[in-house]
C-alpha atoms as a PDB file:
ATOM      1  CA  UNK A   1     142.836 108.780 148.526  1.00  0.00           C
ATOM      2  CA  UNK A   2     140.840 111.725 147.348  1.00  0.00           C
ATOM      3  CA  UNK A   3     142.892 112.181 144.724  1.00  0.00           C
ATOM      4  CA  UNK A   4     142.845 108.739 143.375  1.00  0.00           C
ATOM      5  CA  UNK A   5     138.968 108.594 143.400  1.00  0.00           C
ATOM      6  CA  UNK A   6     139.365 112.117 141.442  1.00  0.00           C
ATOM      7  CA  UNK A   7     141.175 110.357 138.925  1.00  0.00           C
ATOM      8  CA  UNK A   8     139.533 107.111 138.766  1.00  0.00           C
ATOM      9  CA  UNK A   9     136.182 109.420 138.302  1.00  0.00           C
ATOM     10  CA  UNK A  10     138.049 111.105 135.206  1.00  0.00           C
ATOM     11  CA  UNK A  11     138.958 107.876 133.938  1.00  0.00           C
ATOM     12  CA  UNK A  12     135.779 106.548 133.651  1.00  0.00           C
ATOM     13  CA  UNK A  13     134.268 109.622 132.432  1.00  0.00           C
ATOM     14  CA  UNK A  14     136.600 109.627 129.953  1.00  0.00           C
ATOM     15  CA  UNK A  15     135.931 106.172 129.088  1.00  0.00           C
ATOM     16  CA  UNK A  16     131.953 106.864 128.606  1.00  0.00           C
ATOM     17  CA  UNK A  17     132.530 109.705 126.602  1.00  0.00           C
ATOM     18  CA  UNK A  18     135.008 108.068 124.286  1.00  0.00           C
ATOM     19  CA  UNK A  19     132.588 104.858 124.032  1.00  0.00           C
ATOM     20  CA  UNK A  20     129.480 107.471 123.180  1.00  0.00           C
ATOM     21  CA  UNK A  21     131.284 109.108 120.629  1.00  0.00           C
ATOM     22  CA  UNK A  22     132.425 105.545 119.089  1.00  0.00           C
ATOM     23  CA  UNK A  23     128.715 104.386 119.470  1.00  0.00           C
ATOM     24  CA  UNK A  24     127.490 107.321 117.477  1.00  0.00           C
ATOM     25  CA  UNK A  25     129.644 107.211 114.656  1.00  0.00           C
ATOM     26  CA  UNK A  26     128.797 103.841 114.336  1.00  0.00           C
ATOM     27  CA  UNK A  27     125.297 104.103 114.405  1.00  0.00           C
ATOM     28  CA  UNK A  28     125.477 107.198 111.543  1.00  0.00           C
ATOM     29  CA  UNK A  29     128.050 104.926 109.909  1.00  0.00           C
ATOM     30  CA  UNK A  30     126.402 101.116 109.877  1.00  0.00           C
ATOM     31  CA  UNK A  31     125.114 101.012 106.494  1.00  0.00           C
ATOM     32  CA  UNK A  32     127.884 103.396 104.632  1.00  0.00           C
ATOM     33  CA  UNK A  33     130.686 101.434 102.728  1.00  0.00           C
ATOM     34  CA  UNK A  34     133.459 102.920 101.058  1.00  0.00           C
ATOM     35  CA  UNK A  35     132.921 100.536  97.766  1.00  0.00           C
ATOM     36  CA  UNK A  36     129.241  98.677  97.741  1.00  0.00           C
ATOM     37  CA  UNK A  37     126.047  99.393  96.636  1.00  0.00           C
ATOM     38  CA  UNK A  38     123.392  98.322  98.441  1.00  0.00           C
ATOM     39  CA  UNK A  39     119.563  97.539  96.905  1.00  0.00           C
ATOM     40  CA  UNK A  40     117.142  96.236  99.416  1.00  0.00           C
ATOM     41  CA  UNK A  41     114.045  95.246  98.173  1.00  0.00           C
ATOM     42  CA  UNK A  42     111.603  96.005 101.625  1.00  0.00           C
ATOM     43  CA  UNK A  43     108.772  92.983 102.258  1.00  0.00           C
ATOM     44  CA  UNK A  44     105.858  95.989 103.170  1.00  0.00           C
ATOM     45  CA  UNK A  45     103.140  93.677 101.903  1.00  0.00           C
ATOM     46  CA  UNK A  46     100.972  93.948  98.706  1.00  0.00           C
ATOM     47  CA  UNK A  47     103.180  96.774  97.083  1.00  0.00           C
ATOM     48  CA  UNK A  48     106.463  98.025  95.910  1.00  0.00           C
ATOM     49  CA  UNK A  49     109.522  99.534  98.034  1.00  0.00           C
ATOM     50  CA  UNK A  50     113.341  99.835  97.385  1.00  0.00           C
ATOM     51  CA  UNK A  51     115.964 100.895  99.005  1.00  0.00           C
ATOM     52  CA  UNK A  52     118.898 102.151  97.015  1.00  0.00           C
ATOM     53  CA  UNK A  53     122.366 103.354  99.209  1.00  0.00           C
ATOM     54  CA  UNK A  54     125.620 104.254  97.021  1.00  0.00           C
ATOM     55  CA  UNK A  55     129.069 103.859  98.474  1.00  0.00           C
ATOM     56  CA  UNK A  56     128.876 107.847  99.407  1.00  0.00           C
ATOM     57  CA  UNK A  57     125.825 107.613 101.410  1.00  0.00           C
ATOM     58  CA  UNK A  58     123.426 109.035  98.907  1.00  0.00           C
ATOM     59  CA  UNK A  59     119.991 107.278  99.346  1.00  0.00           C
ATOM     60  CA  UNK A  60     117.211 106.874  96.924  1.00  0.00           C
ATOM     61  CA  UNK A  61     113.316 105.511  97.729  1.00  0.00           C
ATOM     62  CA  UNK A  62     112.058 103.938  94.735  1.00  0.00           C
ATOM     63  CA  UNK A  63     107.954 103.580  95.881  1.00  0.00           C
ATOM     64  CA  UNK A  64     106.698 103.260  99.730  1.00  0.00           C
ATOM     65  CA  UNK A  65     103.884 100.319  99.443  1.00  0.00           C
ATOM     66  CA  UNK A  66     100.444 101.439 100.901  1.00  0.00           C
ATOM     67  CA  UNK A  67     100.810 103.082 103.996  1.00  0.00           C
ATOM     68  CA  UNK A  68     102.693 103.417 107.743  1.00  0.00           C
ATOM     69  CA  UNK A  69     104.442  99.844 107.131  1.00  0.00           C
ATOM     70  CA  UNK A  70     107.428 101.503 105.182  1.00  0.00           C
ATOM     71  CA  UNK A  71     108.493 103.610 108.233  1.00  0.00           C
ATOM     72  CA  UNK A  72     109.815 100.143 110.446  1.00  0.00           C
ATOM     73  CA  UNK A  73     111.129  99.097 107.908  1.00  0.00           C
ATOM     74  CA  UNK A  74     113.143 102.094 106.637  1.00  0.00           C
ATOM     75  CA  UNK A  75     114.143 102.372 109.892  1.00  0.00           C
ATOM     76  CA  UNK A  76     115.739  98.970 109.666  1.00  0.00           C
ATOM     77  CA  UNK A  77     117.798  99.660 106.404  1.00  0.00           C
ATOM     78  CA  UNK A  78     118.880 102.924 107.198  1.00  0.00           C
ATOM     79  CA  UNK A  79     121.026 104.891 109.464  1.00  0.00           C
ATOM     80  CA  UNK A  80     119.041 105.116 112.935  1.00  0.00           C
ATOM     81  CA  UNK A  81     119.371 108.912 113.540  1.00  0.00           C
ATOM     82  CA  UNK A  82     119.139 109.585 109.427  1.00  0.00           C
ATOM     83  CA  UNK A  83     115.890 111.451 108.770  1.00  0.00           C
ATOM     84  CA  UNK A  84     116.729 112.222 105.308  1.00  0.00           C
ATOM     85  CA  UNK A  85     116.088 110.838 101.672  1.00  0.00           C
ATOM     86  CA  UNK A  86     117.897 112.369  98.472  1.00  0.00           C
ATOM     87  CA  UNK A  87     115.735 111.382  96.094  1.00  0.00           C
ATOM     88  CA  UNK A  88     112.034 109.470  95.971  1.00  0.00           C
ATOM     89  CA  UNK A  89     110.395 108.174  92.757  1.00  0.00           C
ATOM     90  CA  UNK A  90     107.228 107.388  92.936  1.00  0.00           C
ATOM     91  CA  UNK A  91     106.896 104.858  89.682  1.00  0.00           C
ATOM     92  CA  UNK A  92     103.363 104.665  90.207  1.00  0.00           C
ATOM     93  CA  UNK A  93     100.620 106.616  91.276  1.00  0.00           C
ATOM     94  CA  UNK A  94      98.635 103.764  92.945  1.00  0.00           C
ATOM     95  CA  UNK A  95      97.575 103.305  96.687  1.00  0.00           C
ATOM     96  CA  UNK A  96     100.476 100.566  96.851  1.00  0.00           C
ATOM     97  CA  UNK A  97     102.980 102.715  95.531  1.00  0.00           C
ATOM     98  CA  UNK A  98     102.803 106.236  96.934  1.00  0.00           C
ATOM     99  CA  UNK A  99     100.199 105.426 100.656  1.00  0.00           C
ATOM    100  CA  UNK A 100     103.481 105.061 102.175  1.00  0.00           C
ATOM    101  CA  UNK A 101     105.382 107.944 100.528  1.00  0.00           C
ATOM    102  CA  UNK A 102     102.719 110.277 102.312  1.00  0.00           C
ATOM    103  CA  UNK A 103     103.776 108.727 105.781  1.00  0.00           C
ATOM    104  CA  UNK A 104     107.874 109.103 104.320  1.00  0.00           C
ATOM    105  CA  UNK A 105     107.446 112.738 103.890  1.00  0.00           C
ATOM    106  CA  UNK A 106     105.593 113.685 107.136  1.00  0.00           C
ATOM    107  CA  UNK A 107     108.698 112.123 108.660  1.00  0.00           C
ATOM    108  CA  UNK A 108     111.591 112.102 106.058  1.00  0.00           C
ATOM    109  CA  UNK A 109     113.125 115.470 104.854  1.00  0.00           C
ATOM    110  CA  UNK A 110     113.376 114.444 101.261  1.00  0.00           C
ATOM    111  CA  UNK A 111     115.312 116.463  98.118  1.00  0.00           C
ATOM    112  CA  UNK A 112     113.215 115.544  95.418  1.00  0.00           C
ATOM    113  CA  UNK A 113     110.484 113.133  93.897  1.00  0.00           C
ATOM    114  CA  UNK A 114     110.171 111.899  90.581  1.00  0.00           C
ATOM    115  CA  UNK A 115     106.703 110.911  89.511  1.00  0.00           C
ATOM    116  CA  UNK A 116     105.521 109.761  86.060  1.00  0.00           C
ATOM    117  CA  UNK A 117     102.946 112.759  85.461  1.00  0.00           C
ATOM    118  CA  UNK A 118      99.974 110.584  85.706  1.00  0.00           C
ATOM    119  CA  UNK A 119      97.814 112.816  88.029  1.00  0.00           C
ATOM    120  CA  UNK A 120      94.485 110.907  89.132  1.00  0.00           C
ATOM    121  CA  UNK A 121      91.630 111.827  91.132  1.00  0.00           C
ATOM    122  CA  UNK A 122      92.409 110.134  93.863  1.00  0.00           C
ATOM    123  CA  UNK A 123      92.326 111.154  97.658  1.00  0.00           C
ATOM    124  CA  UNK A 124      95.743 109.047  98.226  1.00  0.00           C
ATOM    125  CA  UNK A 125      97.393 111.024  95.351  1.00  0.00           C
ATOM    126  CA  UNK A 126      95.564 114.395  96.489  1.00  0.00           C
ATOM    127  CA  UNK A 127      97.417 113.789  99.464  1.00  0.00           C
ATOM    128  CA  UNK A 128     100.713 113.063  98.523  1.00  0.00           C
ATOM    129  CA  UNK A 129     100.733 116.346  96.012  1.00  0.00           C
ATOM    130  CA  UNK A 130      99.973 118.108  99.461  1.00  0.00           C
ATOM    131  CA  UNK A 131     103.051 116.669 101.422  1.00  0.00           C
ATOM    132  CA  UNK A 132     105.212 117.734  99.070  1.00  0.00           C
ATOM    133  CA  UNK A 133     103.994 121.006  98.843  1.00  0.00           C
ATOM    134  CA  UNK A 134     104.259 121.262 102.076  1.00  0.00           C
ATOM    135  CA  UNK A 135     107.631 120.511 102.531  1.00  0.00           C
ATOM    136  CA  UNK A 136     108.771 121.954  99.514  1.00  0.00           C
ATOM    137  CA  UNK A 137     109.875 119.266  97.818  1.00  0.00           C
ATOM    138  CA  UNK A 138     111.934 119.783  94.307  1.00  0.00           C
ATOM    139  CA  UNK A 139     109.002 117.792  91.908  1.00  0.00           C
ATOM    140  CA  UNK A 140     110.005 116.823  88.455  1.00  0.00           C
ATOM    141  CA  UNK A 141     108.745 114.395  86.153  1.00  0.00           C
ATOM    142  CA  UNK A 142     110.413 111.662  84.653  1.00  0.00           C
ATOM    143  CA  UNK A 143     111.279 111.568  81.220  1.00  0.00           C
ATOM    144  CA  UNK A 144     113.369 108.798  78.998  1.00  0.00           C
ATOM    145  CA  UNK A 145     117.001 110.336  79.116  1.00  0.00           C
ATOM    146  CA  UNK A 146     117.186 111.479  82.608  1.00  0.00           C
ATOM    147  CA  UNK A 147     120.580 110.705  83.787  1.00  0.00           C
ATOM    148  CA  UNK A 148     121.004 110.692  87.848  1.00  0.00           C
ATOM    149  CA  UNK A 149     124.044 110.406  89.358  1.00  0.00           C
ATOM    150  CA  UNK A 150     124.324 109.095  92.570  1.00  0.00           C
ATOM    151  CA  UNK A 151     127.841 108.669  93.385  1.00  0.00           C
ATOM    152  CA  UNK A 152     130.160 110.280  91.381  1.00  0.00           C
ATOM    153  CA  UNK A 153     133.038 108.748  92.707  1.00  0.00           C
ATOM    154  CA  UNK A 154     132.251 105.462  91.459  1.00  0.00           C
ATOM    155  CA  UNK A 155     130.168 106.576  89.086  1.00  0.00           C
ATOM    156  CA  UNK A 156     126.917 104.661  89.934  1.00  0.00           C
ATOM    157  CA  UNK A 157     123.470 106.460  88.365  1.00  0.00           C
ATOM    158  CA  UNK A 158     120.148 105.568  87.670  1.00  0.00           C
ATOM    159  CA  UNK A 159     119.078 106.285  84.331  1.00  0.00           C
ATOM    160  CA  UNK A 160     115.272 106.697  83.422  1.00  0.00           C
ATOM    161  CA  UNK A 161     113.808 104.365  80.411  1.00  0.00           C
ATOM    162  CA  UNK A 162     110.303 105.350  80.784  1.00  0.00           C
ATOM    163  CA  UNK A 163     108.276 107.010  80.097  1.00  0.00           C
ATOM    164  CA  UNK A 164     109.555 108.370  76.610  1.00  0.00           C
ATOM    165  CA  UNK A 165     106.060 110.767  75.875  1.00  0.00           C
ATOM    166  CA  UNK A 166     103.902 112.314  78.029  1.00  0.00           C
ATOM    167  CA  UNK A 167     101.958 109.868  79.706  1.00  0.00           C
ATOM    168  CA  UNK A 168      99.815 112.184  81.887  1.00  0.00           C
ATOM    169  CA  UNK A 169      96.102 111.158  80.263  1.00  0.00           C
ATOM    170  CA  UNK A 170      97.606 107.235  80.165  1.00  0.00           C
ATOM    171  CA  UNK A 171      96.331 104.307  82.092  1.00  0.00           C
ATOM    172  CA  UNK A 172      98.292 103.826  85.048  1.00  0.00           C
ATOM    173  CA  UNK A 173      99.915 101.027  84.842  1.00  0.00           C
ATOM    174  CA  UNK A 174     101.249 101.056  81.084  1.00  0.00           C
ATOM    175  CA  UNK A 175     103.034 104.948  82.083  1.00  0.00           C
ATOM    176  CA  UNK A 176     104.805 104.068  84.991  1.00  0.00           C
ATOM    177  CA  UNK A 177     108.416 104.869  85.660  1.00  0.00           C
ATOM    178  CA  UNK A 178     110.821 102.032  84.193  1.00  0.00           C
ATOM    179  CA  UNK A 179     114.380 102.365  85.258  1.00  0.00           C
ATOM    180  CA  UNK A 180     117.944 101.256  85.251  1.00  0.00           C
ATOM    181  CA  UNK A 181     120.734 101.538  88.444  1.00  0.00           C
ATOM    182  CA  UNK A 182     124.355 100.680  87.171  1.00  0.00           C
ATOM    183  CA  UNK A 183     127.355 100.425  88.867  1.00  0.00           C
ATOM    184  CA  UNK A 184     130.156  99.250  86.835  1.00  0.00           C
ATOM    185  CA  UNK A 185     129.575  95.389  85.323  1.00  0.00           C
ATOM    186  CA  UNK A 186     126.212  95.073  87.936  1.00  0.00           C
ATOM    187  CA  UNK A 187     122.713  96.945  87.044  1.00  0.00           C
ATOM    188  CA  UNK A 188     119.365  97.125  88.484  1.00  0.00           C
ATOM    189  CA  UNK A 189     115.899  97.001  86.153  1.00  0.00           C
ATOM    190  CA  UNK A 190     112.703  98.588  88.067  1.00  0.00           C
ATOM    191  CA  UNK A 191     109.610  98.002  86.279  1.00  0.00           C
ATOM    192  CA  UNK A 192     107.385  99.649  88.664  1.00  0.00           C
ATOM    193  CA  UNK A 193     103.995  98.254  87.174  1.00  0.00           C
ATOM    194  CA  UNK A 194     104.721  98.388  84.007  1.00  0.00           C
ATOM    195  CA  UNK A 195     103.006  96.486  81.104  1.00  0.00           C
ATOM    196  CA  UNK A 196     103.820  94.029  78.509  1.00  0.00           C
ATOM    197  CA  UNK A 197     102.503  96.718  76.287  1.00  0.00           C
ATOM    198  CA  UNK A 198     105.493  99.505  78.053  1.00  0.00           C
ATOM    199  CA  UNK A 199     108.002  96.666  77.581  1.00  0.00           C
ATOM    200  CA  UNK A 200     107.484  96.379  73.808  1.00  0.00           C
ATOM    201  CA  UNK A 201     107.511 100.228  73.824  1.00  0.00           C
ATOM    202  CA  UNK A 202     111.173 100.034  75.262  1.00  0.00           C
ATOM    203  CA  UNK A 203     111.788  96.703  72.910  1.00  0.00           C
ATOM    204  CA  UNK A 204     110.938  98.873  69.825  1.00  0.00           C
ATOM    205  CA  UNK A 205     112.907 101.733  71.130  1.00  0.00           C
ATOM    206  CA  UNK A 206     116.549 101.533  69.358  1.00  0.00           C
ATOM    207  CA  UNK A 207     117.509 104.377  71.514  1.00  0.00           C
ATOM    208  CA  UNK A 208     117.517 101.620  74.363  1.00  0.00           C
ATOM    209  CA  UNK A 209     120.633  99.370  73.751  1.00  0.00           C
ATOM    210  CA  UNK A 210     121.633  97.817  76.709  1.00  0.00           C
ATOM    211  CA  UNK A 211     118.738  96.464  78.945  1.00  0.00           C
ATOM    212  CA  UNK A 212     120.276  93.508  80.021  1.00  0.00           C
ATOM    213  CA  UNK A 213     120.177  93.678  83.831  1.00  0.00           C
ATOM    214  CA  UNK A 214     121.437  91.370  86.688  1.00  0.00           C
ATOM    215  CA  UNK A 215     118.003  91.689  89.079  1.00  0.00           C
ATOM    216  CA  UNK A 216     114.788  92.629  87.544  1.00  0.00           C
ATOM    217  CA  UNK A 217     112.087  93.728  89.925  1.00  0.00           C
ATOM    218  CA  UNK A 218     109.595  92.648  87.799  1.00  0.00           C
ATOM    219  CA  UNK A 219     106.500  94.654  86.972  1.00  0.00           C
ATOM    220  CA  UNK A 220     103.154  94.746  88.623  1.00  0.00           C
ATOM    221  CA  UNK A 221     104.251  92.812  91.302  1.00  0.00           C
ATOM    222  CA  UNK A 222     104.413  89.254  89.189  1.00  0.00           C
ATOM    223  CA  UNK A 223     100.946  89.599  86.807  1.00  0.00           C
ATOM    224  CA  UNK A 224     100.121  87.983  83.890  1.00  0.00           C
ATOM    225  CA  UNK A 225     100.070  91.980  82.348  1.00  0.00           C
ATOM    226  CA  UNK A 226     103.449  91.851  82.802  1.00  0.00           C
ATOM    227  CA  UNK A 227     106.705  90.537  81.984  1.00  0.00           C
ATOM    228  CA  UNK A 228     106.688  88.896  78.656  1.00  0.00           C
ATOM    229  CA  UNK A 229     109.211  86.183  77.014  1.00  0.00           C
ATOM    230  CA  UNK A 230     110.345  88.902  74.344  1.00  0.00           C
ATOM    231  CA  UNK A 231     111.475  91.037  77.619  1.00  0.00           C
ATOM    232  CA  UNK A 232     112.802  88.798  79.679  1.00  0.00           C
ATOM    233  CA  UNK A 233     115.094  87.405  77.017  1.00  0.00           C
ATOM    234  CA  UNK A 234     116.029  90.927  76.305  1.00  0.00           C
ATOM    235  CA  UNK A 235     117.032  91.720  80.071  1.00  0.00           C
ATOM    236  CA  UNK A 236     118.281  88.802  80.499  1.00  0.00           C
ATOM    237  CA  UNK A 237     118.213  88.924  84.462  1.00  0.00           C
ATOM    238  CA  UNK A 238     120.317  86.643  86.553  1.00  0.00           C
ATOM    239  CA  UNK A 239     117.944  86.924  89.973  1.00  0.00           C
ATOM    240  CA  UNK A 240     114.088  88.363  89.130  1.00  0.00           C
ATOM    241  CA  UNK A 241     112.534  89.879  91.859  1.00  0.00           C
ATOM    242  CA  UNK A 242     108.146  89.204  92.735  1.00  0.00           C
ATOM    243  CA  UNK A 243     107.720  92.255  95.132  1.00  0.00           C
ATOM    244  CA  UNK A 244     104.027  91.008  96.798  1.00  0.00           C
ATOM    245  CA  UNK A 245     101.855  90.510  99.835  1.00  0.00           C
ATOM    246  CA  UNK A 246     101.322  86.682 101.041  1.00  0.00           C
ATOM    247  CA  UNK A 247      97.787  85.171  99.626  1.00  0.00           C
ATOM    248  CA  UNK A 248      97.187  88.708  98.146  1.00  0.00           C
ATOM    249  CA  UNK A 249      93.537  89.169  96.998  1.00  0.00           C
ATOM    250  CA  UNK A 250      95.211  89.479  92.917  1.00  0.00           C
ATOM    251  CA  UNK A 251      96.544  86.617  92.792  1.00  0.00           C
ATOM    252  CA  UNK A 252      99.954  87.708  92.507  1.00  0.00           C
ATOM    253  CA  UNK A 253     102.272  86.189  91.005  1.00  0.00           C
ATOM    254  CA  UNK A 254     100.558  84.636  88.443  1.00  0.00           C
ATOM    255  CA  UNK A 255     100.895  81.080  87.191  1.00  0.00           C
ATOM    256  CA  UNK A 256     101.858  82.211  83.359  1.00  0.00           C
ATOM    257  CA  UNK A 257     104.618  84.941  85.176  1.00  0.00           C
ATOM    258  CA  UNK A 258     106.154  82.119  86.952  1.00  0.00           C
ATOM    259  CA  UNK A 259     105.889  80.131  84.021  1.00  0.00           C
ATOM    260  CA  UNK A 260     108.028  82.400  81.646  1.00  0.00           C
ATOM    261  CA  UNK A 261     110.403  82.732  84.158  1.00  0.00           C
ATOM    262  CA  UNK A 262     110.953  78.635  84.722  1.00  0.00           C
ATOM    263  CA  UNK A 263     110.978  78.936  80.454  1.00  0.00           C
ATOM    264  CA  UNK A 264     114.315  81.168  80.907  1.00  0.00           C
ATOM    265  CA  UNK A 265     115.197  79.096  83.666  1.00  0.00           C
ATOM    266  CA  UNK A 266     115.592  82.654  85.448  1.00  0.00           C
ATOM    267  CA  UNK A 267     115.614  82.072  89.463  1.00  0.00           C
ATOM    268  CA  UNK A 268     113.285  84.005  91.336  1.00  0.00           C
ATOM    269  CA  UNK A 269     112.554  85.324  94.901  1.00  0.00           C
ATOM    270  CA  UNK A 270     109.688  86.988  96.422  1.00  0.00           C
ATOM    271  CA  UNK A 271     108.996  89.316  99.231  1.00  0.00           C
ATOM    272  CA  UNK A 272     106.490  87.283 100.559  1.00  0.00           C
ATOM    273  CA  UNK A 273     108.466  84.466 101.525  1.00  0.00           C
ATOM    274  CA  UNK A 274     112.266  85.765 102.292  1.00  0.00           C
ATOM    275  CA  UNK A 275     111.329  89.104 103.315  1.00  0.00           C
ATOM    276  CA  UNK A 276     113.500  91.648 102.811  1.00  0.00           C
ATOM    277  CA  UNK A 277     115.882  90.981  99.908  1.00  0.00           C
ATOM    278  CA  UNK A 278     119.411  92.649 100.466  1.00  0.00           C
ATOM    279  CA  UNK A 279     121.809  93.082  97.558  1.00  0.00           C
ATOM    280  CA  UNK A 280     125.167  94.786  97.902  1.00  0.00           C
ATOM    281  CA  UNK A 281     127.858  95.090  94.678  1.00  0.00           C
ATOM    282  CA  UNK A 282     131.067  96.757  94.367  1.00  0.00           C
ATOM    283  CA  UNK A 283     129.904  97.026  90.797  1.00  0.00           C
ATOM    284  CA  UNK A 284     132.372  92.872  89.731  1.00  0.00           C
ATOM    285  CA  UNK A 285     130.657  90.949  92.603  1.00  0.00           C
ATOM    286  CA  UNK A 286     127.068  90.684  93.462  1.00  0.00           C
ATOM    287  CA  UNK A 287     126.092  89.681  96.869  1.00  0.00           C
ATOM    288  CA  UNK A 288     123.033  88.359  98.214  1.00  0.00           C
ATOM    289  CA  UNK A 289     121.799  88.245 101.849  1.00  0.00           C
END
């Protein structure tokens, strides 16, 4: 009898410690995919925040909104146990850009940061320069031309499209960090806050050919500074994406944004009223959830 309950004891033990291990990989394993992409565009509010994952696990943090919000929801999106971030850009050196990428570095071990080398005197941004010095973050800032690859593998990258000068004594707004993320026959356009006045920069540019894009985040979170006809017929987006806090003080989005986009007849969702928006691509088909 004793040596039945012996064994029935090892059995079960067995059993738990099998079933741990399996819950564990799991958990580090829930959001990696052998083949997708996956872009989630996080509902913090009035503010910007994206979520990039490539097939190989390698995770960028495109913005953080305005402060401690970011941190549930990262938590949501990413691996529960992951406490690390490959790569941050910060497109924008405004409250609701970077307030939450001071909380994501007090508890995020994060590679590098991009920033667009507009330094204000701000206590926010004072801040944030602080964090990363303190945890000795790799800081480099962007410039047109910068190629980053992500997933070599597939060969997913995000390549930079702005600024193409220095932009470090330029309003805010018209120097922030435009980008593209491609994967195959599927791309990504961030516009960060970017102007009408940075899109006809890019427009002009001849060194930028292909700007067509499947989702554009569109700039300044839907404003009438933003987002002209001439750009939106150049990036041709299938899905636009209005990245804003519900009854926001700004007005956000704008009647005339909304208005060039119904023009195009380009759909459009917002943060504000489906919450987080989750795209995943193997780089032919683009999913939406």
């Amino acid at each position: 009898m004793k040596y039945l309950k012996k064994y029935f004891n090892y059995i079960l033990v067995s059993i738990l410690v099998f079933s741990l291990i399996f819950i564990i990989y799991f958990i580090f394993n829930q959001n990696k995919d052998s083949k997708y992409l996956k872009v989630v565009f996080l509902d913090i509010g009035q503010g910007d925040a994206i979520y990039i994952q490539a097939p190989n696990g390698k995770q960028v943090l495109i913005d953080g909104g305005s402060g401690k919000q970011i941190l549930p929801k990262l938590i949501r999106v990413m691996p529960i146990f992951d406490k690390s971030i490959d790569m941050v850009i910060a497109t924008n050196p405004d409250l609701d850009h970077i307030g939450g990428l001071v909380e994501v570095l007090k508890n995020y071990k994060v590679g590098t940061i991009l920033e667009s080398g507009i330094k204000p005197d701000t206590l926010i941004y004072k801040n944030l320069e602080e964090e990363i010095l303190k945890n000795k973050v790799i800081k480099k800032n962007a410039q047109l031309g910068m190629h980053i690859l992500l997933d070599e593998k597939e060969n997913i990258y995000f390549d930079v499209l702005f600024p193409d000068r220095d932009v470090s004594d330029w309003e805010r707004n018209d120097g922030s960090i435009v980008g593209q993320l491609v994967y195959k026959n599927k791309s990504f356009m961030f516009m960060g806050d970017a102007t009408k006045y940075t899109e006809n920069l890019m427009e002009w540019n001849k060194d930028l050919k292909n700007l067509k894009s499947n989702v554009l985040k569109l700039g300044h979170h839907g404003s009438r500074t933003s987002t002209g006809v001439l750009w939106l017929e150049r990036v041709d987006p299938d899905v636009a994406i209005i990245s804003a806090g519900k009854n926001n003080t700004y007005g956000h989005p704008h009647k005339e944004t909304i208005n060039n986009l119904n023009s195009l007849g380009i759909k459009f969702l917002e943060t504000y009223k489906y919450g987080n928006l989750i795209f995943r691509t193997d780089g032919e088909n683009l999913i939406f959830h």
